[in-house]
Structure formats: structure tokens, C-alpha cells
PDB file of N, CA and C in Angstrom:
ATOM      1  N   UNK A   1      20.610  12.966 -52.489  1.00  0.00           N
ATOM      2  CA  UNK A   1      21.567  13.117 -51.419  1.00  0.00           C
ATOM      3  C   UNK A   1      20.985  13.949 -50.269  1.00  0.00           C
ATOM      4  N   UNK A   2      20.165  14.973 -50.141  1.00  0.00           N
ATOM      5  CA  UNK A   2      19.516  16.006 -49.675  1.00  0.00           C
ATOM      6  C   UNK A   2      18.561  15.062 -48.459  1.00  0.00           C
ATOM      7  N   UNK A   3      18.194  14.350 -49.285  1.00  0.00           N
ATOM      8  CA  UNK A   3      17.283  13.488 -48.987  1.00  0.00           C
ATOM      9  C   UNK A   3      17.763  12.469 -47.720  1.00  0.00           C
ATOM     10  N   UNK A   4      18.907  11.654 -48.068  1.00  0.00           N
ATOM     11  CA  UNK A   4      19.419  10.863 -47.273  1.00  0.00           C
ATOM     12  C   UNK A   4      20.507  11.538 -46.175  1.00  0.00           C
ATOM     13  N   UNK A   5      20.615  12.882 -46.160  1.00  0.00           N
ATOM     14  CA  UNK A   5      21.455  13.547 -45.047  1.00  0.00           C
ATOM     15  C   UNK A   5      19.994  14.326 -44.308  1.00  0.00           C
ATOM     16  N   UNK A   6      18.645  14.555 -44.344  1.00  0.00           N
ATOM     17  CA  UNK A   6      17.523  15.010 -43.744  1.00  0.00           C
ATOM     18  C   UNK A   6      17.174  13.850 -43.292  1.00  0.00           C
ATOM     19  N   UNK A   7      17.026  12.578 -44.063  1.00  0.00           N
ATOM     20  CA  UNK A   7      16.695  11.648 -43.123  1.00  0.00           C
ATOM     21  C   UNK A   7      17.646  10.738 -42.333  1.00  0.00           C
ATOM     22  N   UNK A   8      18.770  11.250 -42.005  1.00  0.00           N
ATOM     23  CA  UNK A   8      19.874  10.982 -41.203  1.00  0.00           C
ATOM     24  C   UNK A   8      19.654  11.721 -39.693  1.00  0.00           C
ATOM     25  N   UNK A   9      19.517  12.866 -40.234  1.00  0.00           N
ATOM     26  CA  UNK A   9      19.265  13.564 -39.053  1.00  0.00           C
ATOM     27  C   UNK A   9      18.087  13.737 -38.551  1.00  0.00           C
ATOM     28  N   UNK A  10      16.953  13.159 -39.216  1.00  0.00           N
ATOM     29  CA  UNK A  10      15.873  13.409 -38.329  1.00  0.00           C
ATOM     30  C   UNK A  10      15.783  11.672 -37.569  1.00  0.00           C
ATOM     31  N   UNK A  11      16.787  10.448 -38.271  1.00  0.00           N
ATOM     32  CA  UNK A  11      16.573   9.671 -37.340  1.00  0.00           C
ATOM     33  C   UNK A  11      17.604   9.704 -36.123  1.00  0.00           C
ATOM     34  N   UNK A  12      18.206  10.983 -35.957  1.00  0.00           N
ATOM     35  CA  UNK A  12      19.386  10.877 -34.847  1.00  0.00           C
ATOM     36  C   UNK A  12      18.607  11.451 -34.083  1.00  0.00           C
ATOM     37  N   UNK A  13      18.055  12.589 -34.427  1.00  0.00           N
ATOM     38  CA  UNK A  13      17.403  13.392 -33.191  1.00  0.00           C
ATOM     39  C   UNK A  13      15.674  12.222 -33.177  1.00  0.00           C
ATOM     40  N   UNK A  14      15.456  11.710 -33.784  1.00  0.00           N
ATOM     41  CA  UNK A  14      14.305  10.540 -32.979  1.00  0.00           C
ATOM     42  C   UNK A  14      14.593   9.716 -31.976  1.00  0.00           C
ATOM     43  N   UNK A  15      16.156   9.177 -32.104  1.00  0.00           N
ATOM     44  CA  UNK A  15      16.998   8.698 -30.969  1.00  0.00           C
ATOM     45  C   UNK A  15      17.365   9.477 -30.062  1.00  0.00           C
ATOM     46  N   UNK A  16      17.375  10.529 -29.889  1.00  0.00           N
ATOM     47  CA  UNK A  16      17.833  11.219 -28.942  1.00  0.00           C
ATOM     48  C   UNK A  16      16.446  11.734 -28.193  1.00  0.00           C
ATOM     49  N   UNK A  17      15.472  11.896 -28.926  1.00  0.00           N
ATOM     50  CA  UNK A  17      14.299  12.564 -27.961  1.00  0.00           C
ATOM     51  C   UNK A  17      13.760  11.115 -27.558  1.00  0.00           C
ATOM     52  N   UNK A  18      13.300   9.909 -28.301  1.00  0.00           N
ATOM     53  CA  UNK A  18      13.745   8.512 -27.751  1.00  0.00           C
ATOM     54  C   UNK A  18      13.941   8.567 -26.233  1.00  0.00           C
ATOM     55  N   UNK A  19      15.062   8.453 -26.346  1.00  0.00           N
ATOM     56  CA  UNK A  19      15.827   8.152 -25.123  1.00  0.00           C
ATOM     57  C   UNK A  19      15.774   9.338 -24.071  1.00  0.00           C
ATOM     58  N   UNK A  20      15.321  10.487 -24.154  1.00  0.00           N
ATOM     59  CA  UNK A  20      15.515  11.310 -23.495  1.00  0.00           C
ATOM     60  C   UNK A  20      14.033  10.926 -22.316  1.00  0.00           C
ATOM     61  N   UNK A  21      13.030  10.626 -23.248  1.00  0.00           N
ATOM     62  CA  UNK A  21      11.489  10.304 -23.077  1.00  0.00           C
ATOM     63  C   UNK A  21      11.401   9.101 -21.884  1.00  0.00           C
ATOM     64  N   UNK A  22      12.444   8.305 -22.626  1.00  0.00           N
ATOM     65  CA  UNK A  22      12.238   6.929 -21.696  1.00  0.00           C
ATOM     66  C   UNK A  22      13.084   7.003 -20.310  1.00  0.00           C
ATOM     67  N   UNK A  23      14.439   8.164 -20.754  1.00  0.00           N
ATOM     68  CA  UNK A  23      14.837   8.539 -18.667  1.00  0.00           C
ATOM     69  C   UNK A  23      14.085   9.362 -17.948  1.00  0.00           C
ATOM     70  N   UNK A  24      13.059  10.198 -19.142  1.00  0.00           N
ATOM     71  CA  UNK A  24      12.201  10.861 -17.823  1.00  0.00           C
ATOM     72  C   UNK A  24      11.419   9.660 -17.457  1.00  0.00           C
ATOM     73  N   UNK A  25      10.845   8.924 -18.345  1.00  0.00           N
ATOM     74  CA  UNK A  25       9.838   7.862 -17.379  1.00  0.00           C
ATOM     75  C   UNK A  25      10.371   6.923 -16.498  1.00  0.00           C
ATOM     76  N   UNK A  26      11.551   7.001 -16.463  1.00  0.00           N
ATOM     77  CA  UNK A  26      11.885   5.811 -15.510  1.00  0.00           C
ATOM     78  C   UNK A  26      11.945   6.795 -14.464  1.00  0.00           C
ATOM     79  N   UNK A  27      12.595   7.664 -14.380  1.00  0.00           N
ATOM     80  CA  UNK A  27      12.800   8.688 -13.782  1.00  0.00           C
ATOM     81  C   UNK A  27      11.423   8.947 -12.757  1.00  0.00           C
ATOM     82  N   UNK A  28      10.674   8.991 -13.302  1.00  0.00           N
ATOM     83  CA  UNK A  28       9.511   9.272 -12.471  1.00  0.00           C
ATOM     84  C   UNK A  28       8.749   7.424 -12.304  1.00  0.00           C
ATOM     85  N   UNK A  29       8.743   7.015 -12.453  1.00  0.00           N
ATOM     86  CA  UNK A  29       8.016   5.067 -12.019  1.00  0.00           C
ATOM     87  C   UNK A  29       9.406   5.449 -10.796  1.00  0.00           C
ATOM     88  N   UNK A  30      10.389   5.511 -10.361  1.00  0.00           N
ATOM     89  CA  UNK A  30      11.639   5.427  -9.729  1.00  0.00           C
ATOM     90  C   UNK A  30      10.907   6.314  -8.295  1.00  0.00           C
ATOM     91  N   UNK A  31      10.620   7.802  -8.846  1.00  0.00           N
ATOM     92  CA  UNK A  31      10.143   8.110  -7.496  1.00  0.00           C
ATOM     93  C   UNK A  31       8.725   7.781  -7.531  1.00  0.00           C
ATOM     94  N   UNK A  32       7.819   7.159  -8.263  1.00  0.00           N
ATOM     95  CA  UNK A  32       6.407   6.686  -8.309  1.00  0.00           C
ATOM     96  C   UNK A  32       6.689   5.575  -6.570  1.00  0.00           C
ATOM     97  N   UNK A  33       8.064   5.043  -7.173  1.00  0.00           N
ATOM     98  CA  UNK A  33       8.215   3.592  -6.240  1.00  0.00           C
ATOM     99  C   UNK A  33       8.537   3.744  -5.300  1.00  0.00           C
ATOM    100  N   UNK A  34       9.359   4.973  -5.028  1.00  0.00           N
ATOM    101  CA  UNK A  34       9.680   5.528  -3.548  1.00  0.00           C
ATOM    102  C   UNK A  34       9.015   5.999  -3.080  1.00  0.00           C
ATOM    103  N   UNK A  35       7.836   6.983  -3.422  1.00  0.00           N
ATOM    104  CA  UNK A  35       6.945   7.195  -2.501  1.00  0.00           C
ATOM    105  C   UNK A  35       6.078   6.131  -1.944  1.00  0.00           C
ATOM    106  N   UNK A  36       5.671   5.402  -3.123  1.00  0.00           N
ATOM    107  CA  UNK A  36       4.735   4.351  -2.420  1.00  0.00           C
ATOM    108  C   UNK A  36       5.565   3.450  -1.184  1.00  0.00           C
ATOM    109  N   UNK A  37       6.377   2.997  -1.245  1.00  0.00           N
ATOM    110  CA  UNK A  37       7.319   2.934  -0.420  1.00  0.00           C
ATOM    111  C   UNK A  37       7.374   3.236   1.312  1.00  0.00           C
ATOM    112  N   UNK A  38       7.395   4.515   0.863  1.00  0.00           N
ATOM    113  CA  UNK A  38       7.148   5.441   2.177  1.00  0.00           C
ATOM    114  C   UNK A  38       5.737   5.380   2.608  1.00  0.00           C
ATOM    115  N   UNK A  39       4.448   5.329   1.626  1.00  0.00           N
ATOM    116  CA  UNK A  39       3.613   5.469   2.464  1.00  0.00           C
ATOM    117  C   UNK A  39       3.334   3.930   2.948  1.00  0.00           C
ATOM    118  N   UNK A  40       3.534   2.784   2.464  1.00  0.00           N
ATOM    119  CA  UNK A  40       3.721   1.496   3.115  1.00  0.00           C
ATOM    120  C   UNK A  40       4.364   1.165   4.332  1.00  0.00           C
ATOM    121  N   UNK A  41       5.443   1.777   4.256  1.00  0.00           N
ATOM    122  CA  UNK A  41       6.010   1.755   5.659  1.00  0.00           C
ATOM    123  C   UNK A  41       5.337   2.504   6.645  1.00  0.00           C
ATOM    124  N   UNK A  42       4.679   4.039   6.130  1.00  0.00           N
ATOM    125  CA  UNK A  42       3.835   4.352   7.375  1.00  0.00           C
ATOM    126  C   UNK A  42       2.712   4.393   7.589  1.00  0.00           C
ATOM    127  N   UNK A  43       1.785   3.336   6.947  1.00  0.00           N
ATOM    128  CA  UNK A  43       0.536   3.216   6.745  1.00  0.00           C
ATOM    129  C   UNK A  43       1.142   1.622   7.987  1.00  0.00           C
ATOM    130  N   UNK A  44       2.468   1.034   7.876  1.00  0.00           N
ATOM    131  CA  UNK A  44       2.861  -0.370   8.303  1.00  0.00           C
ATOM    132  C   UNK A  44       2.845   0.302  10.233  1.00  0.00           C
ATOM    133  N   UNK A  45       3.472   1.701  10.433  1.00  0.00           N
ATOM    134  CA  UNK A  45       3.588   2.046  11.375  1.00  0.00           C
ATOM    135  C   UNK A  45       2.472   2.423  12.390  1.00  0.00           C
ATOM    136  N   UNK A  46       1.503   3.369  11.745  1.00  0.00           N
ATOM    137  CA  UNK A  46       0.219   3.239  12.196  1.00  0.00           C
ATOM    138  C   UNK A  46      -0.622   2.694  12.330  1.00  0.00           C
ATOM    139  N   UNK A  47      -0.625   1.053  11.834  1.00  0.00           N
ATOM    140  CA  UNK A  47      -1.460   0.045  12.167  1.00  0.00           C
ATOM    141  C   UNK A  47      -0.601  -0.407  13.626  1.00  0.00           C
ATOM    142  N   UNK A  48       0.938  -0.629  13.347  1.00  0.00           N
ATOM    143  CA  UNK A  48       1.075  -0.969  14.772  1.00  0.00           C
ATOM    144  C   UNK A  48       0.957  -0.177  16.212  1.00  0.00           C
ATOM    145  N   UNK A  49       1.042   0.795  15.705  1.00  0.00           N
ATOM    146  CA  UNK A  49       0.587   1.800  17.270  1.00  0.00           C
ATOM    147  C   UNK A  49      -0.912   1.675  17.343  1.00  0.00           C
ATOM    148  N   UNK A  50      -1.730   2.021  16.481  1.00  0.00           N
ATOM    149  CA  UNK A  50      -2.732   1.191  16.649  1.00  0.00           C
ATOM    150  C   UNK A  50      -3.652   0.341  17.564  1.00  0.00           C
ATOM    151  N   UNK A  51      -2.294  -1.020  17.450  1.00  0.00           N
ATOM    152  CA  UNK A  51      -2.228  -2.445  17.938  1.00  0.00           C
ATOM    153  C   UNK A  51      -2.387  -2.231  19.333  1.00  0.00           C
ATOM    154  N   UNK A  52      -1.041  -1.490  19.479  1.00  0.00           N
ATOM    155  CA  UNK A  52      -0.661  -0.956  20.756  1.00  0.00           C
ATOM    156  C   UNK A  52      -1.762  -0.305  21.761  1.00  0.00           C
ATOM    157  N   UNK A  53      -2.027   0.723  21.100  1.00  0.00           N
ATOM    158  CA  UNK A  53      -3.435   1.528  21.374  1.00  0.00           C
ATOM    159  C   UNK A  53      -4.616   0.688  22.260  1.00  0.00           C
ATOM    160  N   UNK A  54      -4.653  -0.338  21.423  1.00  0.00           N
ATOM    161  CA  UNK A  54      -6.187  -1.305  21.320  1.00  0.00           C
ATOM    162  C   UNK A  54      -5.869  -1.965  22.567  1.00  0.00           C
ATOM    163  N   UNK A  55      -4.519  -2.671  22.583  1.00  0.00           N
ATOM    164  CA  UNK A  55      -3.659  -3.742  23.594  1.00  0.00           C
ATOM    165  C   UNK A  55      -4.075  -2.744  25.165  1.00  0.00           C
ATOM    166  N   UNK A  56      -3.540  -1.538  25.242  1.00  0.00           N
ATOM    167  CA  UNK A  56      -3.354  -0.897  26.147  1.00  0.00           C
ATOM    168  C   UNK A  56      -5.020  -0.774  26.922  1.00  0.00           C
ATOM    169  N   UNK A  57      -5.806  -0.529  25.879  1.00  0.00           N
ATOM    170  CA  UNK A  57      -7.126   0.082  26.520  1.00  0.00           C
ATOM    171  C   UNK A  57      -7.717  -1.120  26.572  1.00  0.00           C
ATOM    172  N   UNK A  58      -7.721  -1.949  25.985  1.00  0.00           N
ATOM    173  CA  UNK A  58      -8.449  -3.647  26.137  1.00  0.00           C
ATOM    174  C   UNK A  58      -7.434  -4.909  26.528  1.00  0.00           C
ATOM    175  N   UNK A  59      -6.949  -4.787  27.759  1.00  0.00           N
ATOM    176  CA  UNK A  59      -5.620  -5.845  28.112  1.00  0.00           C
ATOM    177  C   UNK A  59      -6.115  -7.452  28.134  1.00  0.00           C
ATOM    178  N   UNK A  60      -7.427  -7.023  28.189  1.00  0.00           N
ATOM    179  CA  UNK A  60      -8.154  -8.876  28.225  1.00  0.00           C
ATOM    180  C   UNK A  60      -8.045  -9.255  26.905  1.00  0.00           C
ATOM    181  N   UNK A  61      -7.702  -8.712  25.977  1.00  0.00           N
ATOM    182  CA  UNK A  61      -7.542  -9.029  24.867  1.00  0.00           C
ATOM    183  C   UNK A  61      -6.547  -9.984  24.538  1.00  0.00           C
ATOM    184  N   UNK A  62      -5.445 -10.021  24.932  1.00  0.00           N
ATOM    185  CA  UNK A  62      -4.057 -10.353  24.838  1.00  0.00           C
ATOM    186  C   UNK A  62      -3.810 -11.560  25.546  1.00  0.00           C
ATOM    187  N   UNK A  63      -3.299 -12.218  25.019  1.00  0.00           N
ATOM    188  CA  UNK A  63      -2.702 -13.640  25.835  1.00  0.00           C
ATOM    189  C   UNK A  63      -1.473 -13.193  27.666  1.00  0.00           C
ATOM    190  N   UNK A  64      -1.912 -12.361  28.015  1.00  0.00           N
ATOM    191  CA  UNK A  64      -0.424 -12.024  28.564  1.00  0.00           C
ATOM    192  C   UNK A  64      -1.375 -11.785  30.358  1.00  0.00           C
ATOM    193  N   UNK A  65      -2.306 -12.640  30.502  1.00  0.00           N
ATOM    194  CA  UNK A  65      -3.123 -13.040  31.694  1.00  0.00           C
ATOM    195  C   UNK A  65      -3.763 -12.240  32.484  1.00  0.00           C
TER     196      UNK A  65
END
């Protein structure tokens, strides 16, 4: 009996540290994904000023005559 109430409880608390394990990892892939995120968008921003940059100092470049 000793037996089957120790291994009761050591499979509750395996479920519980379980699960505790797998919301920190989402938890962090979650902001893994938001940062990358952010730097996409401003890695997206500084290529277009960039653009701009290039357009401005080289206008023969551009279709715009």
C-alpha cells in the first residue's frame, strides 16, 4: 500500500513539473517569436530608407526621368 500511495504521488508531481516545464518553453519560443519579429520588421525598415538613400543620391537610377 506504501508503495502504491509513493507512487501516486510521485506521478502527480511528474505531471505537474511536466507541465510546468512545457509553459516555460512555450513561454519563451512565444517571446523567441516576438523578438524575431521585431527585428524583421526593422531590419524590413532599414533596407527601405536605404532604398531611399541610394534613390536620392543616384536619381538616374530610377525610372522617374
Amino acid at each position: 500500500m506504501l508503495t502504491f500511495v509513493a507512487t501516486s504521488i510521485l506521478y502527480v508531481c511528474g505531471f505537474i513539473f511536466l507541465y510546468g516545464v512545457i509553459r516555460l518553453a512555450v513561454r519563451h519560443a512565444l517571446e523567441d517569436v516576438e523578438m524575431r519579429r521585431v527585428q524583421a520588421q526593422r531590419a524590413e525598415e532599414m533596407a527601405a530608407a536605404r532604398d531611399r538613400a541610394l534613390l536620392e543620391k543616384h536619381g538616374f537610377l530610377s525610372n522617374n526621368g
